[in-house]
C-alpha atoms as a PDB file:
ATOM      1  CA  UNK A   1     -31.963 -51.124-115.846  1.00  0.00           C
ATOM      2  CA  UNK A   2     -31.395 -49.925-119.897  1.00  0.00           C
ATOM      3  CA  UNK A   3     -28.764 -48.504-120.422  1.00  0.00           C
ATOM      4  CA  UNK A   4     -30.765 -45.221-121.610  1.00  0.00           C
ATOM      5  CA  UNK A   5     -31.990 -45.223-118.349  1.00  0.00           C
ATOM      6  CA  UNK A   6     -29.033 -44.099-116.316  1.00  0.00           C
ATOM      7  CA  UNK A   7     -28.083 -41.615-118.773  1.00  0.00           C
ATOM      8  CA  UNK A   8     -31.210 -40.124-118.001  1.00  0.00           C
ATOM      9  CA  UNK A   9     -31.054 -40.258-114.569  1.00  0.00           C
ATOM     10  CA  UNK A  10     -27.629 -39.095-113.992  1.00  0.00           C
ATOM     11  CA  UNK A  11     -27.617 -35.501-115.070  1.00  0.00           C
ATOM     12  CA  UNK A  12     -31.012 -35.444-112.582  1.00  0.00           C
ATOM     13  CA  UNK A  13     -28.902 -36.908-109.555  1.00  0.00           C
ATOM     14  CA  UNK A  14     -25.873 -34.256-110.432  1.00  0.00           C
ATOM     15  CA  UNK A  15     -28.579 -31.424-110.392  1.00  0.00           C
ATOM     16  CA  UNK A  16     -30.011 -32.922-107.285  1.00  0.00           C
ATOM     17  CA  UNK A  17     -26.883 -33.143-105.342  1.00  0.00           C
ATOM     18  CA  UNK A  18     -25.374 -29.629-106.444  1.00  0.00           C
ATOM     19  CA  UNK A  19     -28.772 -28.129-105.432  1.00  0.00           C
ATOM     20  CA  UNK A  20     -28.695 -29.877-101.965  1.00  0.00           C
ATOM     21  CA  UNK A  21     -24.977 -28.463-101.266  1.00  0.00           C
ATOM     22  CA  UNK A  22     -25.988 -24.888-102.630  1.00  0.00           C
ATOM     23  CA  UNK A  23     -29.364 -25.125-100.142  1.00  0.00           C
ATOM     24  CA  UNK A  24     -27.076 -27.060 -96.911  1.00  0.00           C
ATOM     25  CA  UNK A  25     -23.415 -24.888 -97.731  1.00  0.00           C
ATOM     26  CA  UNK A  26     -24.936 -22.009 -96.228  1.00  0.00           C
ATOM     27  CA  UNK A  27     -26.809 -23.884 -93.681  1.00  0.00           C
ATOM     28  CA  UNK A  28     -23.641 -26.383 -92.158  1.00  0.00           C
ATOM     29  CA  UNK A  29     -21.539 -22.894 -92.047  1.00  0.00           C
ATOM     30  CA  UNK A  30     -23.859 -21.175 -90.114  1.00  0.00           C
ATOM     31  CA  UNK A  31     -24.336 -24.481 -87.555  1.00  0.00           C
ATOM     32  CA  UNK A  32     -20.586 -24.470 -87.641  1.00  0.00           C
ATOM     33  CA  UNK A  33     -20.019 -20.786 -86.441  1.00  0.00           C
ATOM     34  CA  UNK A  34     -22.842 -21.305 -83.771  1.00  0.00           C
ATOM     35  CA  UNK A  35     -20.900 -24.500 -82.720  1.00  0.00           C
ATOM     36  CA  UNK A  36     -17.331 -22.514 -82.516  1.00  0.00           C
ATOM     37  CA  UNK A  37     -19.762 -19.568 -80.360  1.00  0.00           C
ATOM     38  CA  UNK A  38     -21.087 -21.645 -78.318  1.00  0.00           C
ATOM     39  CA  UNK A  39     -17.830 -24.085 -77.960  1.00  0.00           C
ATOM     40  CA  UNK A  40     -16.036 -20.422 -76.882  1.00  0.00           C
ATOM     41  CA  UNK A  41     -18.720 -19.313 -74.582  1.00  0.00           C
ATOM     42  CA  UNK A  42     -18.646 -22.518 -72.516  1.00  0.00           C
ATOM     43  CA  UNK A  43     -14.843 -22.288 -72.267  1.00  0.00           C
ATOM     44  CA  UNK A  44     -14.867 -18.404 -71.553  1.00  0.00           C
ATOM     45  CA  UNK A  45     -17.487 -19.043 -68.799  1.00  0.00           C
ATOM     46  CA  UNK A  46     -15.461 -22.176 -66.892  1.00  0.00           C
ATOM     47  CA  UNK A  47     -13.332 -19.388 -65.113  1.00  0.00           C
ATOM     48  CA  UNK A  48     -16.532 -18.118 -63.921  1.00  0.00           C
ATOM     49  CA  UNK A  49     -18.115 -21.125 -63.091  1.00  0.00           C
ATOM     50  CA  UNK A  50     -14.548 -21.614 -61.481  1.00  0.00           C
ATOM     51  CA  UNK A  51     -15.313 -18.288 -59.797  1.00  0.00           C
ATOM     52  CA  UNK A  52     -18.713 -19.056 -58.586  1.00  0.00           C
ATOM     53  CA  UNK A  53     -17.652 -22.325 -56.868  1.00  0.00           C
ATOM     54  CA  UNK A  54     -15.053 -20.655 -55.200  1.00  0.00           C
ATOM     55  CA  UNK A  55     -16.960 -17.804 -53.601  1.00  0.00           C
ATOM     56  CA  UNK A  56     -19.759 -20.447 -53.016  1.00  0.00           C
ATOM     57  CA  UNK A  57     -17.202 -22.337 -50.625  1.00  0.00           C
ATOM     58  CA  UNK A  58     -15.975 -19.082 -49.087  1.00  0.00           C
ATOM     59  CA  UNK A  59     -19.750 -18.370 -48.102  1.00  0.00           C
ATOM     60  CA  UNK A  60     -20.436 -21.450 -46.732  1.00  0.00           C
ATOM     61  CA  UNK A  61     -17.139 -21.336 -44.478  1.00  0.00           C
ATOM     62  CA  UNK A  62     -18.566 -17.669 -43.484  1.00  0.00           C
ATOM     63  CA  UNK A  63     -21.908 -19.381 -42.835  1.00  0.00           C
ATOM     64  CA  UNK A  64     -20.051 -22.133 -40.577  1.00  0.00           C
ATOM     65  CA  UNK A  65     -17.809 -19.235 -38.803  1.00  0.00           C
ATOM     66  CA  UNK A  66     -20.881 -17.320 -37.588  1.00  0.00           C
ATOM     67  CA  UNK A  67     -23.355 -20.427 -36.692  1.00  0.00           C
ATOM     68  CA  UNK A  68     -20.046 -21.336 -34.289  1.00  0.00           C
ATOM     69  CA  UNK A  69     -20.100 -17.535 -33.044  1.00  0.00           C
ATOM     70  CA  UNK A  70     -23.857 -17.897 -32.471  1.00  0.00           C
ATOM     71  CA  UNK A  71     -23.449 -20.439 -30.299  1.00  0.00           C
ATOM     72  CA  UNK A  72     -20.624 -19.228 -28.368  1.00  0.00           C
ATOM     73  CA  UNK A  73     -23.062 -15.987 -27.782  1.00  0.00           C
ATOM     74  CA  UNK A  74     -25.941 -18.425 -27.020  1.00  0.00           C
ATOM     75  CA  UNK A  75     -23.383 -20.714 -24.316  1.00  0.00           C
ATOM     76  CA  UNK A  76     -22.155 -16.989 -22.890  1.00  0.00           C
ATOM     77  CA  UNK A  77     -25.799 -15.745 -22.468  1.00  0.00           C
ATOM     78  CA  UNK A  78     -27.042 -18.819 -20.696  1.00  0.00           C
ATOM     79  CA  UNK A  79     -23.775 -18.274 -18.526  1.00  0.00           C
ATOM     80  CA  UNK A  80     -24.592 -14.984 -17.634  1.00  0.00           C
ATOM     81  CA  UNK A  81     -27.822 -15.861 -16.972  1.00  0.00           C
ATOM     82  CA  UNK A  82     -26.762 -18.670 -14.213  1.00  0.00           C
ATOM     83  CA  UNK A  83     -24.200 -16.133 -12.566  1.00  0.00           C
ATOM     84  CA  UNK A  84     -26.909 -13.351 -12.109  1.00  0.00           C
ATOM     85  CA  UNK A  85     -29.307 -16.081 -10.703  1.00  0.00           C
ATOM     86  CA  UNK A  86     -26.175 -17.337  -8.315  1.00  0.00           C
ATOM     87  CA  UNK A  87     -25.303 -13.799  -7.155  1.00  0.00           C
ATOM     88  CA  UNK A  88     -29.452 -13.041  -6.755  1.00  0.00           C
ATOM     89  CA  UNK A  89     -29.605 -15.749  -4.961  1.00  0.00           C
ATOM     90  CA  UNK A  90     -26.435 -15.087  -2.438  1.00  0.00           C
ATOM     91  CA  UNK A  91     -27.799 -11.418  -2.111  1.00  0.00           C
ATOM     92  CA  UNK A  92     -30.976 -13.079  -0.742  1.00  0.00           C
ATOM     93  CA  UNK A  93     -29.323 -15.585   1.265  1.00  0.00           C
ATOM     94  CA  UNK A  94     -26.698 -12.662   2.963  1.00  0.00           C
ATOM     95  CA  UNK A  95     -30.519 -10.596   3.562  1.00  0.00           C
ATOM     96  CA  UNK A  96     -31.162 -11.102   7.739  1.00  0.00           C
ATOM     97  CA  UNK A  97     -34.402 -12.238   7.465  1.00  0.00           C
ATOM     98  CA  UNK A  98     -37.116 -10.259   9.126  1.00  0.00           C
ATOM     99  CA  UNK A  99     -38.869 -13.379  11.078  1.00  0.00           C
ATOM    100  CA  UNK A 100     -35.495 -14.371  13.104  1.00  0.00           C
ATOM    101  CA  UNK A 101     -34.101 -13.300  16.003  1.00  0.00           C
ATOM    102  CA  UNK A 102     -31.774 -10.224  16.293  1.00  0.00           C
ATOM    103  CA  UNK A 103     -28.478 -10.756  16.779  1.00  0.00           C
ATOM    104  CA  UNK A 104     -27.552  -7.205  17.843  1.00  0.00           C
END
């Protein structure tokens, strides 16, 4: 390259490079305060992410709870259900039937 040359180009790649940081400056601080927002927002939420996993569990122990409590009420009803047949049936049996003999 002459040496003319790079005394020419130099002032152009100074003006180049000072116009780039002018233009980006504003630019990278911007990107940098969305960064700290968004760095702060996903730290400020963890509690309720914390939060939200914690009353997830809870529901799904409630969920557990009553499923057991539905079937207790299902095993009860079918229960009930056999001792009325039994004592039905018993009432029936005790009945003097009407085609036997008297036993008076």
């Amino acid at each position: 390259m002459p040496p003319g040359m790079v005394d020419a180009i130099a002032p152009l790649i100074a003006t180049f490079m000072i116009g780039i940081f002018i233009l980006l400056f504003p630019l990278s601080r911007r990107l940098g305060r969305v960064l700290e927002e968004w760095i702060k927002l996903r730290h400020e939420s963890s509690p309720d992410r914390d939060r939200l996993e914690r009353l997830e569990l809870g529901v799904r122990e409630i969920r557990q709870l009553v499923e057991g409590i539905d079937q207790r009420m299902e095993l009860l009803a079918e229960r009930q259900d056999f001792m009325e047949s039994l004592i039905e049936s018993k009432k029936v049996a005790s009945l003097p039937s009407e085609a036997g003999p008297a036993s008076f």
